[in-house]
C-alpha atoms as a PDB file:
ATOM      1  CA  UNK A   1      -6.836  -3.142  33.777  1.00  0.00           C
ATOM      2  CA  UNK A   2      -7.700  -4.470  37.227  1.00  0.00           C
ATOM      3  CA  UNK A   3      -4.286  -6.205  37.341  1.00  0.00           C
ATOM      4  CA  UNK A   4      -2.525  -2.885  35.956  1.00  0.00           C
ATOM      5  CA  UNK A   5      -1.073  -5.142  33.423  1.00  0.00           C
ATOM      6  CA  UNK A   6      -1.551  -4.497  29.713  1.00  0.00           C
ATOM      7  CA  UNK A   7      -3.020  -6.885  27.430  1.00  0.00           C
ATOM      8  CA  UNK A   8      -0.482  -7.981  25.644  1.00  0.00           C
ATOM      9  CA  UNK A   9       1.075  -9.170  29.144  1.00  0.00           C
ATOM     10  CA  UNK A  10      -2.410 -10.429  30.479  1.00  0.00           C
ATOM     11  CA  UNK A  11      -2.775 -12.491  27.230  1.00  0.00           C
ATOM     12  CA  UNK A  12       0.515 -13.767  26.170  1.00  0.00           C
ATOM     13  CA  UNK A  13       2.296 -14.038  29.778  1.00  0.00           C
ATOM     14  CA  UNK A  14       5.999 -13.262  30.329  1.00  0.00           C
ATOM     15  CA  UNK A  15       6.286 -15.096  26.646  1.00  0.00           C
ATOM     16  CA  UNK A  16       5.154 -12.203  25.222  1.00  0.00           C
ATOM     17  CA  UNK A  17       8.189 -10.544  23.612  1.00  0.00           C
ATOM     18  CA  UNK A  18       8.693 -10.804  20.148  1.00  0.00           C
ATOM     19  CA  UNK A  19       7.514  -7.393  17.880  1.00  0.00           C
ATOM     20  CA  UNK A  20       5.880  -8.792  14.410  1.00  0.00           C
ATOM     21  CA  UNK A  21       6.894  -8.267  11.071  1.00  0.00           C
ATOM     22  CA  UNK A  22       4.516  -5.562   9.130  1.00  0.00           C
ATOM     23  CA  UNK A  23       3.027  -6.334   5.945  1.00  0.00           C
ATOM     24  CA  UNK A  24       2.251  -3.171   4.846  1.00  0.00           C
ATOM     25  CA  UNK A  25       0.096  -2.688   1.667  1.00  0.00           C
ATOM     26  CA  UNK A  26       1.109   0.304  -0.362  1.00  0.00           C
ATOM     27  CA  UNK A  27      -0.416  -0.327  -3.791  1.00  0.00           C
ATOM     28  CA  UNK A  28      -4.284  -1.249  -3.779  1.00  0.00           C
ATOM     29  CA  UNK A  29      -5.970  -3.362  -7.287  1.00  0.00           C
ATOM     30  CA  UNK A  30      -8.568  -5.450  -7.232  1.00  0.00           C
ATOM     31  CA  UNK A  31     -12.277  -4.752  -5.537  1.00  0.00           C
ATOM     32  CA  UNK A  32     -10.575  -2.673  -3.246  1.00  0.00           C
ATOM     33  CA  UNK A  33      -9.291  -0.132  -5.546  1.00  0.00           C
ATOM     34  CA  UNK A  34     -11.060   1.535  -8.842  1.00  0.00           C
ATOM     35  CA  UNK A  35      -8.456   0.215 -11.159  1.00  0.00           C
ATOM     36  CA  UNK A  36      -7.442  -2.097 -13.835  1.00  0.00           C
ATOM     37  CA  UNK A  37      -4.905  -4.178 -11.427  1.00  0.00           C
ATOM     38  CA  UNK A  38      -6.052  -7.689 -10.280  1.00  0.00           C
ATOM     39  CA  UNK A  39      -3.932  -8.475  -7.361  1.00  0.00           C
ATOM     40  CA  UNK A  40      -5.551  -6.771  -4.665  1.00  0.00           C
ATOM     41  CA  UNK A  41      -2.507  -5.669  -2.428  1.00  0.00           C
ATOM     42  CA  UNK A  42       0.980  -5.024  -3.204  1.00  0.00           C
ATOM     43  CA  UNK A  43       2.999  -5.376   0.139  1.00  0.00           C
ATOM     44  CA  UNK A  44       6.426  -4.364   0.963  1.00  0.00           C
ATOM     45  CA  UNK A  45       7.701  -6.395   4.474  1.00  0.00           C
ATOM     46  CA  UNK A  46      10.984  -4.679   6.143  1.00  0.00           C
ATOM     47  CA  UNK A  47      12.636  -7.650   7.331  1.00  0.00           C
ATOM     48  CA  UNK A  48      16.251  -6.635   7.750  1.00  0.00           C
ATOM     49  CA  UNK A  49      15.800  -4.452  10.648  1.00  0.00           C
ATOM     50  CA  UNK A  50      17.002  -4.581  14.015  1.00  0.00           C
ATOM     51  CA  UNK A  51      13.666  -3.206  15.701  1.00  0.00           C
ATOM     52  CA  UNK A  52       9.797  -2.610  14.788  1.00  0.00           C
ATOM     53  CA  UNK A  53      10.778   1.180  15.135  1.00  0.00           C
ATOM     54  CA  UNK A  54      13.360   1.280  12.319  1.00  0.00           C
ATOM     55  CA  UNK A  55      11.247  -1.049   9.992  1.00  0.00           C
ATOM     56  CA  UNK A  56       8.675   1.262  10.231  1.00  0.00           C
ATOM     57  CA  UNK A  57      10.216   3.865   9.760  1.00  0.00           C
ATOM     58  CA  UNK A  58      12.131   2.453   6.458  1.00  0.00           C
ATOM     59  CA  UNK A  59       8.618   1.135   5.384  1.00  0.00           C
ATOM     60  CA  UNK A  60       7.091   4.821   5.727  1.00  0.00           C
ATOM     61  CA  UNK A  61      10.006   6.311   3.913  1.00  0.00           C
ATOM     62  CA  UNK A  62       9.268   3.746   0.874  1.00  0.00           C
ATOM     63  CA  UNK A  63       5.125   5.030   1.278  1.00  0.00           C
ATOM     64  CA  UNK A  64       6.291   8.369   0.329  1.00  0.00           C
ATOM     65  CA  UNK A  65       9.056   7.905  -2.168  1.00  0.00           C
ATOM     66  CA  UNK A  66       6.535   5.342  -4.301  1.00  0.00           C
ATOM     67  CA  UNK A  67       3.936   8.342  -3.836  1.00  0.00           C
ATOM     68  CA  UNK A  68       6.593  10.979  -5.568  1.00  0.00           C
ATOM     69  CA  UNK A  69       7.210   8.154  -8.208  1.00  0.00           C
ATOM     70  CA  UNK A  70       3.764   7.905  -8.906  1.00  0.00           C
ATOM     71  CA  UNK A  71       3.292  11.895  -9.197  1.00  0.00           C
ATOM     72  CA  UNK A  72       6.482  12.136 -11.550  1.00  0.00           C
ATOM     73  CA  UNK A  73       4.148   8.936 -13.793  1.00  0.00           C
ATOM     74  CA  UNK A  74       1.084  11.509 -13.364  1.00  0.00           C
ATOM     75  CA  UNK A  75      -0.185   8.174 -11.993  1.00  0.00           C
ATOM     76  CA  UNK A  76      -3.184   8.517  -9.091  1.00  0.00           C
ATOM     77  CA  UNK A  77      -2.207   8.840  -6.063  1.00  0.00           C
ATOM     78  CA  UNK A  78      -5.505   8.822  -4.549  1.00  0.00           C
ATOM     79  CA  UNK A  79      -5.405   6.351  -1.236  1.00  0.00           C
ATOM     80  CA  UNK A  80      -7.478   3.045  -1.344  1.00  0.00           C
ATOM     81  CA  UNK A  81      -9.627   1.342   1.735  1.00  0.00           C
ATOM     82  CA  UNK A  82      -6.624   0.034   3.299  1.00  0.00           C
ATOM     83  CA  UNK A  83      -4.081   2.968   3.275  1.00  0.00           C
ATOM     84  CA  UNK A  84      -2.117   2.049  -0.043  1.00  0.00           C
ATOM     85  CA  UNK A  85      -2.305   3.944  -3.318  1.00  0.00           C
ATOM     86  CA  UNK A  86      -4.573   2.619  -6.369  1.00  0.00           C
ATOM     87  CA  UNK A  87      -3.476   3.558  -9.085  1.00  0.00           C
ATOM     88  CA  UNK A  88      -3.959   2.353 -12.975  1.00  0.00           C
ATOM     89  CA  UNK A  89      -1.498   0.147 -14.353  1.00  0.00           C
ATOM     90  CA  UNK A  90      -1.406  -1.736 -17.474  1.00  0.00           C
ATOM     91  CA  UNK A  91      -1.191  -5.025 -16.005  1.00  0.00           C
ATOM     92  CA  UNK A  92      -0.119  -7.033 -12.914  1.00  0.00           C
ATOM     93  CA  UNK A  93       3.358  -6.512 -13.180  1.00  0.00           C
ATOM     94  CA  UNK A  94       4.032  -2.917 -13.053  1.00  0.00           C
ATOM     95  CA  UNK A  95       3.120  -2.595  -9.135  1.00  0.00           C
ATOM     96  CA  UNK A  96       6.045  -4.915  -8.477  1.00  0.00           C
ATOM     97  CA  UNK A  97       8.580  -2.777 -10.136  1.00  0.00           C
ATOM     98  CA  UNK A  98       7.701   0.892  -9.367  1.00  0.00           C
ATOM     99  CA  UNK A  99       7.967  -0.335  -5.680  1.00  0.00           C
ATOM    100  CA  UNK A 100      11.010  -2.246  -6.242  1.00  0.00           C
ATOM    101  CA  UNK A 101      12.304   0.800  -7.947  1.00  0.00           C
ATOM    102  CA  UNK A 102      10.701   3.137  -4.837  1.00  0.00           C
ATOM    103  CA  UNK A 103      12.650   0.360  -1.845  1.00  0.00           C
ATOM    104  CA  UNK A 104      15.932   1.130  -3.696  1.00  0.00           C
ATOM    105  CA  UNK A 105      15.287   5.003  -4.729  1.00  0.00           C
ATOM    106  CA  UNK A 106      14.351   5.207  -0.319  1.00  0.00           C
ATOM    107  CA  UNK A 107      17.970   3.702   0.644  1.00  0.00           C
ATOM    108  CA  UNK A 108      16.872  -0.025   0.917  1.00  0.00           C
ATOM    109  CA  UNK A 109      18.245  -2.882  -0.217  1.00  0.00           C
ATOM    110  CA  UNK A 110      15.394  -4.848  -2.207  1.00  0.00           C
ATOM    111  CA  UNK A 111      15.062  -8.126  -1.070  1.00  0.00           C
ATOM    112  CA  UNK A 112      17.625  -7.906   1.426  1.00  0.00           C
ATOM    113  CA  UNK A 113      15.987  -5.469   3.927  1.00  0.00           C
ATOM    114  CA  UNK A 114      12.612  -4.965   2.233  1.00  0.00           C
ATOM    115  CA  UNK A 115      11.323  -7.620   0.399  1.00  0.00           C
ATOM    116  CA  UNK A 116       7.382  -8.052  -1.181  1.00  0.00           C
ATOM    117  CA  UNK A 117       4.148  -9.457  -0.270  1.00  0.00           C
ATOM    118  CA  UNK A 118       0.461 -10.053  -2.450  1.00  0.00           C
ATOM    119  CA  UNK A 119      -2.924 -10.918  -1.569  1.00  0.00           C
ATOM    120  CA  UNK A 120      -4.409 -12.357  -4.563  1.00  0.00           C
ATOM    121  CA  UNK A 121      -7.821 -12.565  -3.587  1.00  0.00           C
ATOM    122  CA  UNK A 122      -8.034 -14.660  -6.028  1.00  0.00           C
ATOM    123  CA  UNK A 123     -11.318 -15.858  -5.008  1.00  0.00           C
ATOM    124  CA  UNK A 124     -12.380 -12.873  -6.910  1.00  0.00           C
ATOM    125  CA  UNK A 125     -10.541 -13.595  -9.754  1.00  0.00           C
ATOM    126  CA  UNK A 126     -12.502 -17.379 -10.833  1.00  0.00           C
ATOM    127  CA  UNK A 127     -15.064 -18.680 -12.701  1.00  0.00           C
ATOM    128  CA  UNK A 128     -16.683 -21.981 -11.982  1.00  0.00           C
ATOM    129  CA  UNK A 129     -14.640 -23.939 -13.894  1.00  0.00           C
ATOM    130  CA  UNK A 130     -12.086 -22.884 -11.564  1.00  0.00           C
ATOM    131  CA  UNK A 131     -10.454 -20.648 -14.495  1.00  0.00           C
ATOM    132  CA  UNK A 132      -8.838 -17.069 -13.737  1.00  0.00           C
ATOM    133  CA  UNK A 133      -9.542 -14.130 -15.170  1.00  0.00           C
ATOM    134  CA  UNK A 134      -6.819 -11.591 -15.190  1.00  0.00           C
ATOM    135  CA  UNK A 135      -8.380  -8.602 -16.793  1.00  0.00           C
ATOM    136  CA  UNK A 136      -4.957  -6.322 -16.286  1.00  0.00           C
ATOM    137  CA  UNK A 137      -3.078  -9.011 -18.501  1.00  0.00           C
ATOM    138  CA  UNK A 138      -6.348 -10.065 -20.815  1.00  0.00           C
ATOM    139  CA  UNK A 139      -5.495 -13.559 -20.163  1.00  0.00           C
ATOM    140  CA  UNK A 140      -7.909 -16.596 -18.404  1.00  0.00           C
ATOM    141  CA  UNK A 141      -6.112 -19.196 -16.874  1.00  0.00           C
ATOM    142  CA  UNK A 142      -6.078 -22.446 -15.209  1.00  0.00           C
ATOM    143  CA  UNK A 143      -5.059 -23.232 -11.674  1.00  0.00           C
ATOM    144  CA  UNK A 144      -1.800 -24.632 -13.305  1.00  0.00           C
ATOM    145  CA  UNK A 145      -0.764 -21.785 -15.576  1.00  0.00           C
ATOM    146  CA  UNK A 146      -1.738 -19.093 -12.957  1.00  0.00           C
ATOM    147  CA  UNK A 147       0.707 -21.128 -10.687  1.00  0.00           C
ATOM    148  CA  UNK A 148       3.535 -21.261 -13.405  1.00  0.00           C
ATOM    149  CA  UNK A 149       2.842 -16.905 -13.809  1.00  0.00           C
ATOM    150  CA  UNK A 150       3.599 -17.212  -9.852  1.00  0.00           C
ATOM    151  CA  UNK A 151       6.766 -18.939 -10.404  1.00  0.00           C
ATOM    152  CA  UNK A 152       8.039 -16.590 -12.889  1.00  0.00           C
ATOM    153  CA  UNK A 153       6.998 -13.518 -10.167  1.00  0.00           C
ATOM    154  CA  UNK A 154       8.810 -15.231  -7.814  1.00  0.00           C
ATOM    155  CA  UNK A 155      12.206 -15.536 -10.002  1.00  0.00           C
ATOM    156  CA  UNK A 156      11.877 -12.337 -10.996  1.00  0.00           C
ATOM    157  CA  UNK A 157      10.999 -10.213  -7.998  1.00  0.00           C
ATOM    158  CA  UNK A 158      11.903 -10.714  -3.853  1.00  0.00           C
ATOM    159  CA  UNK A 159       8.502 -11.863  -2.777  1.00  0.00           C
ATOM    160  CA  UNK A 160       8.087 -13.985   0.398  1.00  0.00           C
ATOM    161  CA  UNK A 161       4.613 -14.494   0.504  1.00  0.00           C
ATOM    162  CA  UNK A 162       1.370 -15.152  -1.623  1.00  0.00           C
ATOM    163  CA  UNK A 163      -2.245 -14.468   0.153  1.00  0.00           C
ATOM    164  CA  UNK A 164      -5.158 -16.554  -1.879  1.00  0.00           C
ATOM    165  CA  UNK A 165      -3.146 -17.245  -4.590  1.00  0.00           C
ATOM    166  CA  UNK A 166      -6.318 -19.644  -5.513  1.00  0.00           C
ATOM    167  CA  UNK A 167      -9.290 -19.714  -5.049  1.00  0.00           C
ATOM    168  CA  UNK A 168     -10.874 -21.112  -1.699  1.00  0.00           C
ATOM    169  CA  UNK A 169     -12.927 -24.203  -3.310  1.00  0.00           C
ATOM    170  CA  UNK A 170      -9.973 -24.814  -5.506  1.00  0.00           C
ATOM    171  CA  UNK A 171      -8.334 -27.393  -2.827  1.00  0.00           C
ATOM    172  CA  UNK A 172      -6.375 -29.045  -6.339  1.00  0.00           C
ATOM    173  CA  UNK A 173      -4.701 -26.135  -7.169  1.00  0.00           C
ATOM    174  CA  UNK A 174      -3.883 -25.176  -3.613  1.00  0.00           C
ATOM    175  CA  UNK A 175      -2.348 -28.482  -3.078  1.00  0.00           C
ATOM    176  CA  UNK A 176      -0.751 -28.153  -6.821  1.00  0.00           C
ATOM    177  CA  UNK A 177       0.562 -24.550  -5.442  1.00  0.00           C
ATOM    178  CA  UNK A 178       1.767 -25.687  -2.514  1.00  0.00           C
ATOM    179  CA  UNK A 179       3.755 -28.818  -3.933  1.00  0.00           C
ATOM    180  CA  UNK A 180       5.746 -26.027  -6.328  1.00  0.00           C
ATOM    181  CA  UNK A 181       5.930 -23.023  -4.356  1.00  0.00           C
ATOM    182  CA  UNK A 182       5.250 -23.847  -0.380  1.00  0.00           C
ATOM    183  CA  UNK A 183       9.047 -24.793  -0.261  1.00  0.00           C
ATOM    184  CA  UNK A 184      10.574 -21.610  -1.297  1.00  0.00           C
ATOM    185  CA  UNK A 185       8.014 -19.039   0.063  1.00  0.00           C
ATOM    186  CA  UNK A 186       4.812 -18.550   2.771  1.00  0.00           C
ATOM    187  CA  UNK A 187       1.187 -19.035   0.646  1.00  0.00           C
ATOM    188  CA  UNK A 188      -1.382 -17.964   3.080  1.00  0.00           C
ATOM    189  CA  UNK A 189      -4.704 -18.901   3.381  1.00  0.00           C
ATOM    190  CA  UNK A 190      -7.299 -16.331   4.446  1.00  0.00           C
ATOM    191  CA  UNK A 191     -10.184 -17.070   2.347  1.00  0.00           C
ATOM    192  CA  UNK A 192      -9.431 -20.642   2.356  1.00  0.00           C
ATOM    193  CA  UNK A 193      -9.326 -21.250   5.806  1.00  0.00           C
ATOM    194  CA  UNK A 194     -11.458 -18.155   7.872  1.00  0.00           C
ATOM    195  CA  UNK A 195      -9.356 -18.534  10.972  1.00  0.00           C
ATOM    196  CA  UNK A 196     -11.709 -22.079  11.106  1.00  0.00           C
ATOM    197  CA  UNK A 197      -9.725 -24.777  12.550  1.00  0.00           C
ATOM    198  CA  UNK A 198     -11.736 -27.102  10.894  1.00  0.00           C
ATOM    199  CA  UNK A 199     -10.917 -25.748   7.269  1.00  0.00           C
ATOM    200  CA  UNK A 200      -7.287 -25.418   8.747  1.00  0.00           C
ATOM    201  CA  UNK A 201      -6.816 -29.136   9.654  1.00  0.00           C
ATOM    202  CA  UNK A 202      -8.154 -30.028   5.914  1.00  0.00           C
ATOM    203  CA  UNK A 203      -5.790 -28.154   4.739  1.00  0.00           C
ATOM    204  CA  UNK A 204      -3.268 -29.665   6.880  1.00  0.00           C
ATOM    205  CA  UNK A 205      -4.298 -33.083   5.535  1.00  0.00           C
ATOM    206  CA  UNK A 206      -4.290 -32.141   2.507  1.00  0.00           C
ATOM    207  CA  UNK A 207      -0.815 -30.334   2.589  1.00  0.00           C
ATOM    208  CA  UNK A 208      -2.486 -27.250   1.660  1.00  0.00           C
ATOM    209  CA  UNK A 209      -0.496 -23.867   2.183  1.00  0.00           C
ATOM    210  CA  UNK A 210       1.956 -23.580   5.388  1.00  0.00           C
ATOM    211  CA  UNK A 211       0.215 -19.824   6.868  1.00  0.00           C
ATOM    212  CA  UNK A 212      -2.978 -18.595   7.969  1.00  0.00           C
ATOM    213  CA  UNK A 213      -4.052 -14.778   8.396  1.00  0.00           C
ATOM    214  CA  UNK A 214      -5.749 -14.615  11.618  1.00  0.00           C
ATOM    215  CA  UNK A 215      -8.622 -12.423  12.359  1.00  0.00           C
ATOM    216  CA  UNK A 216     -10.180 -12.345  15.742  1.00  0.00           C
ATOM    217  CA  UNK A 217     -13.311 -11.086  14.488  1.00  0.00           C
ATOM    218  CA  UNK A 218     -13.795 -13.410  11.204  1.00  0.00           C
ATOM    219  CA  UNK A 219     -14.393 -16.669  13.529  1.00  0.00           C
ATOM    220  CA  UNK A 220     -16.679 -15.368  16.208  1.00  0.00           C
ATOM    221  CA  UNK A 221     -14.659 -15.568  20.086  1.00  0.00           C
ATOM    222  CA  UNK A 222     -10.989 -15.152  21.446  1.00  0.00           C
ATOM    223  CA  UNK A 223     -11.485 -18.926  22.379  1.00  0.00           C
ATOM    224  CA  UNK A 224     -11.500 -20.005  19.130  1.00  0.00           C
ATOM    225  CA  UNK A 225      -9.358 -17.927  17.185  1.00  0.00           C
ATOM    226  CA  UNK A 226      -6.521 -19.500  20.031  1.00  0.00           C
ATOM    227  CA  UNK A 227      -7.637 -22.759  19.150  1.00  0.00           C
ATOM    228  CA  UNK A 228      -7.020 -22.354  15.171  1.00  0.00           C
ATOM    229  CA  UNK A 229      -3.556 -20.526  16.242  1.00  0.00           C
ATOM    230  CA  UNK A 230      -3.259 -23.491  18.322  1.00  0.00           C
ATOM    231  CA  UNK A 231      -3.250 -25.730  15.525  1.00  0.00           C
ATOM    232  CA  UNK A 232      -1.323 -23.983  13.186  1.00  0.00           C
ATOM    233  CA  UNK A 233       1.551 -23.297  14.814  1.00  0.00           C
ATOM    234  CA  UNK A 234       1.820 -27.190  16.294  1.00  0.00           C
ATOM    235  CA  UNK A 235       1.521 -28.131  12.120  1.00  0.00           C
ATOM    236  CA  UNK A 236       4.315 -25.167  12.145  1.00  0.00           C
ATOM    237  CA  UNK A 237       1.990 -23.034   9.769  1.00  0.00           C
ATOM    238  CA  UNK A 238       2.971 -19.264  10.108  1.00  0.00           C
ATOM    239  CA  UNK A 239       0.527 -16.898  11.537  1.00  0.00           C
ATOM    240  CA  UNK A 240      -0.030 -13.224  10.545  1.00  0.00           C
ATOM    241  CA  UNK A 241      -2.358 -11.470  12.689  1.00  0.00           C
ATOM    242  CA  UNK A 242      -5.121  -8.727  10.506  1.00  0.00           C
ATOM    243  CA  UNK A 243      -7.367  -6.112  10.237  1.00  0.00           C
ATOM    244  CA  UNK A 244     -10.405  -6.276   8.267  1.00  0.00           C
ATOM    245  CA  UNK A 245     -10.589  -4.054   5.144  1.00  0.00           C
ATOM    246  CA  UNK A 246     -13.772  -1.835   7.210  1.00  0.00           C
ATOM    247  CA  UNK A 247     -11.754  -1.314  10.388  1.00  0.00           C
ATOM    248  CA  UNK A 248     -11.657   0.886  13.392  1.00  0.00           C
ATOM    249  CA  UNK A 249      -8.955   2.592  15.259  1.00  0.00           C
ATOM    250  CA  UNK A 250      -9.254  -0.024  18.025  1.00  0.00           C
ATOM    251  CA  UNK A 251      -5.335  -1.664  18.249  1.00  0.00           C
ATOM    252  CA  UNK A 252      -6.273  -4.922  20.147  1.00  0.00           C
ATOM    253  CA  UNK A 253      -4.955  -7.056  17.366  1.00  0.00           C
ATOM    254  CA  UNK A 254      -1.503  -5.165  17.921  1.00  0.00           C
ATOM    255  CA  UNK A 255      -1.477  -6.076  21.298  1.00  0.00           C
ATOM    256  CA  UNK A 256      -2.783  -9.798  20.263  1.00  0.00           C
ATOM    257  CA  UNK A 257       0.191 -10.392  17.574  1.00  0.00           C
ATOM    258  CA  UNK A 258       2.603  -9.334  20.889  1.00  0.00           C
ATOM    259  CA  UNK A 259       0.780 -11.986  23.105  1.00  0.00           C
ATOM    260  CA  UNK A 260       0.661 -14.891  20.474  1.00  0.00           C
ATOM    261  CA  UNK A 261       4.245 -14.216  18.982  1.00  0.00           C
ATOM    262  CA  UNK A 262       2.344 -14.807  15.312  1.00  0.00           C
ATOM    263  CA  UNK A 263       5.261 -13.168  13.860  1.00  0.00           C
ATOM    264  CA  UNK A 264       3.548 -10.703  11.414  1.00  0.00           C
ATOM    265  CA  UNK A 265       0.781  -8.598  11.559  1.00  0.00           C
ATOM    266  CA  UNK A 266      -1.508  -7.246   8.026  1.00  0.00           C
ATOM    267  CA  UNK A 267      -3.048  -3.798   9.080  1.00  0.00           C
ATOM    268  CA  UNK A 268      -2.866  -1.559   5.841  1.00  0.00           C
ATOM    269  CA  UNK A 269      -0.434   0.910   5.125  1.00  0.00           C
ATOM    270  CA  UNK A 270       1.255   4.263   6.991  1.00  0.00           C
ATOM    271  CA  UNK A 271      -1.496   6.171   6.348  1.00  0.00           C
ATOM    272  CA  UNK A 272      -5.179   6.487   7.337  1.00  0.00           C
ATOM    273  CA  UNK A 273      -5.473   6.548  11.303  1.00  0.00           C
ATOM    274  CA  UNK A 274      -7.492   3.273  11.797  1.00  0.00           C
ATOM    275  CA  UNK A 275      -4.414   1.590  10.688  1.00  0.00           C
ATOM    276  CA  UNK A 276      -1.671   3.903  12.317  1.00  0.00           C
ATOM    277  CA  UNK A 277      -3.640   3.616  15.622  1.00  0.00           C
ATOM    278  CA  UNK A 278      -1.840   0.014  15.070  1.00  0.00           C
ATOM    279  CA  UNK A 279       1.243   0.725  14.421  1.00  0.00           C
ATOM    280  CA  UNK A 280       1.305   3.584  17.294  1.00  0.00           C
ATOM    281  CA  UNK A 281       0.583   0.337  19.635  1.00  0.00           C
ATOM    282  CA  UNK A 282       3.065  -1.491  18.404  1.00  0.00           C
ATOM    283  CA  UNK A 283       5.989   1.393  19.109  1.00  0.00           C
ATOM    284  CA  UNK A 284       4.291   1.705  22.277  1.00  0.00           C
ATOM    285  CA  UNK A 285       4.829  -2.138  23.210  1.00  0.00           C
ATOM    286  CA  UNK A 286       8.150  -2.015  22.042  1.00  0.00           C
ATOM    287  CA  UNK A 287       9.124   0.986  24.055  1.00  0.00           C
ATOM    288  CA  UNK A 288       7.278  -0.467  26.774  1.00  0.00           C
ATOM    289  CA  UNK A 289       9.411  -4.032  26.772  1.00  0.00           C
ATOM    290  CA  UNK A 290      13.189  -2.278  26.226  1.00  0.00           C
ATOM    291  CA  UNK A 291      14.453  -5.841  25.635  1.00  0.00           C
ATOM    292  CA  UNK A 292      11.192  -6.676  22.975  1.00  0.00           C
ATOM    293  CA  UNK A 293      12.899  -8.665  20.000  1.00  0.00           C
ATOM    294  CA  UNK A 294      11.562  -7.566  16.570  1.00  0.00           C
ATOM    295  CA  UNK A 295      11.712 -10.942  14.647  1.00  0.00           C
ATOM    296  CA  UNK A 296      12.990  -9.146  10.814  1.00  0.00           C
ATOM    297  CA  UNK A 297      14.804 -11.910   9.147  1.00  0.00           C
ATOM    298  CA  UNK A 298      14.297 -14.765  11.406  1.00  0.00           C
ATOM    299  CA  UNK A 299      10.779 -14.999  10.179  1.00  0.00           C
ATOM    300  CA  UNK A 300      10.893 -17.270   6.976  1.00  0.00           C
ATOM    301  CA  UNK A 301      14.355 -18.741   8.674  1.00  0.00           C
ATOM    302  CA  UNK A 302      12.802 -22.272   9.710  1.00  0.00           C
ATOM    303  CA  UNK A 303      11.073 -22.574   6.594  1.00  0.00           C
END
């Protein structure tokens, strides 16, 4: 504040342009939701807009039309710790279509505009034999066979990226996940790697995922978390900036994604204000740089 420059511009320099993609989490399972879904977010991820303002905007409107969807089901619409709704599906898959169905019902073109995210949390998920239990589908499988359900997702529905697909001590099926999938979409490690440079450059060695969710406050200092996005983006791993699940209304980490150019940013849905207080930022940032570029479609373009 001394400078009269804001923090975006103090951190990032006069590199610090580029508006993240959103990966906004609209249906909750797992331990953060009360339900019988395993996956613990569903994520929709407007990529084929021009600006951060009209992918928001296009992300809300798909919030709300997936919340009268779920009212015309006589589904819950009851919101979970992150902003996204939690309600009780039969099994894994169901998420993926009401939203697909809620994109398309909002004006969207699924895939094309708005495509879809998970977070596993997988870690959740395992036994120590490094078996999955997926309660929603009353099946227990191996690191393989959870990887081949993965593959059929992937055919079936638009989604770009996996979160903790495994679990973190399963560094086999990581590197057996990332030999079939890491070509075609972004598996990121939170769990596996805790913004820890150390655990990144394993995986690294290993060939283990090609992302990394960053969170400033997971490692410890600002020094470090630079280092590990340091590292990742000289390996060209993809960075998305996030929240923690208990989170406050401060927006630093919006203003961080601007400085770093990570290219997407995980901060809950378009509701709840400790993660519109985000979002808010963001529009702010853009408004504030005129010529800002919102990154949409270029994201996944080098991969």
């Amino acid at each position: 504040k001394a400078l009269n420059l804001p923090l975006y511009r103090y951190l990032g320099g006069a590199n610090a342009l580029t508006l993240p993609v959103p990966m906004l989490n609209i249906i909750n399972g797992g331990t953060h939701a009360n339900n019988s879904i395993d996956f613990q977010e569903y994520m929709i991820m407007p990529l084929g807009f021009e600006s951060f303002k009209e992918a928001l905007r296009a992300s809300a409107e798909v919030y709300h039309t997936l919340k009268k969807l779920l009212d015309e089901k006589n589904q819950l619409t009851s919101v979970g710790d992150e902003g996204g709704f939690a309600p009780n599906f039969n099994n894994n898959v169901e998420p993926l279509e009401i939203i697909s169905q809620a994109i398309e019902k909002a004006g969207y073109k699924l895939g094309e505009e708005i495509a879809l995210a998970l977070d596993v949390a997988s870690s959740e998920l395992v036994d120590e034999h490094f078996n999955y239990h997926l309660k929603g589908e009353n099946k227990i499988l191996d690191s393989h066979e959870l990887v081949a359900y993965y593959k059929e997702l992937v055919a079936k529905y638009p989604i770009v990226s996996i979160e903790d697909g495994l679990s973190e001590d399963d560094w086999e099926g990581w590197a057996f996940l990332s030999k079939e999938l890491g070509r075609q979409i972004q598996l990121v490690g939170d769990d596996l790697f805790v913004t820890n440079a150390s655990i990144l450059q394993k995986g690294i060695e290993k060939n283990v995922a090609n992302a990394i969710l960053i969170k400033p406050n997971q490692i410890g200092t600002i020094s470090e978390t630079l280092e590990t996005i340091r590292l990742a983006k000289h390996h060209a791993y993809q960075c998305v900036m996030s929240h923690r699940s208990g989170e406050s209304e401060d927006s630093f980490i919006a203003d961080f994604a601007v400085a770093l150019n990570t290219g997407e940013i995980k901060t809950g849905s378009t509701a709840r204000s400790e993660r519109i207080a985000k979002y808010n930022r963001l529009l702010e940032i853009e408004h504030e740089l005129k010529g800002g570029i919102y990154i949409g479609k270029e994201l996944f373009k080098h991969g």
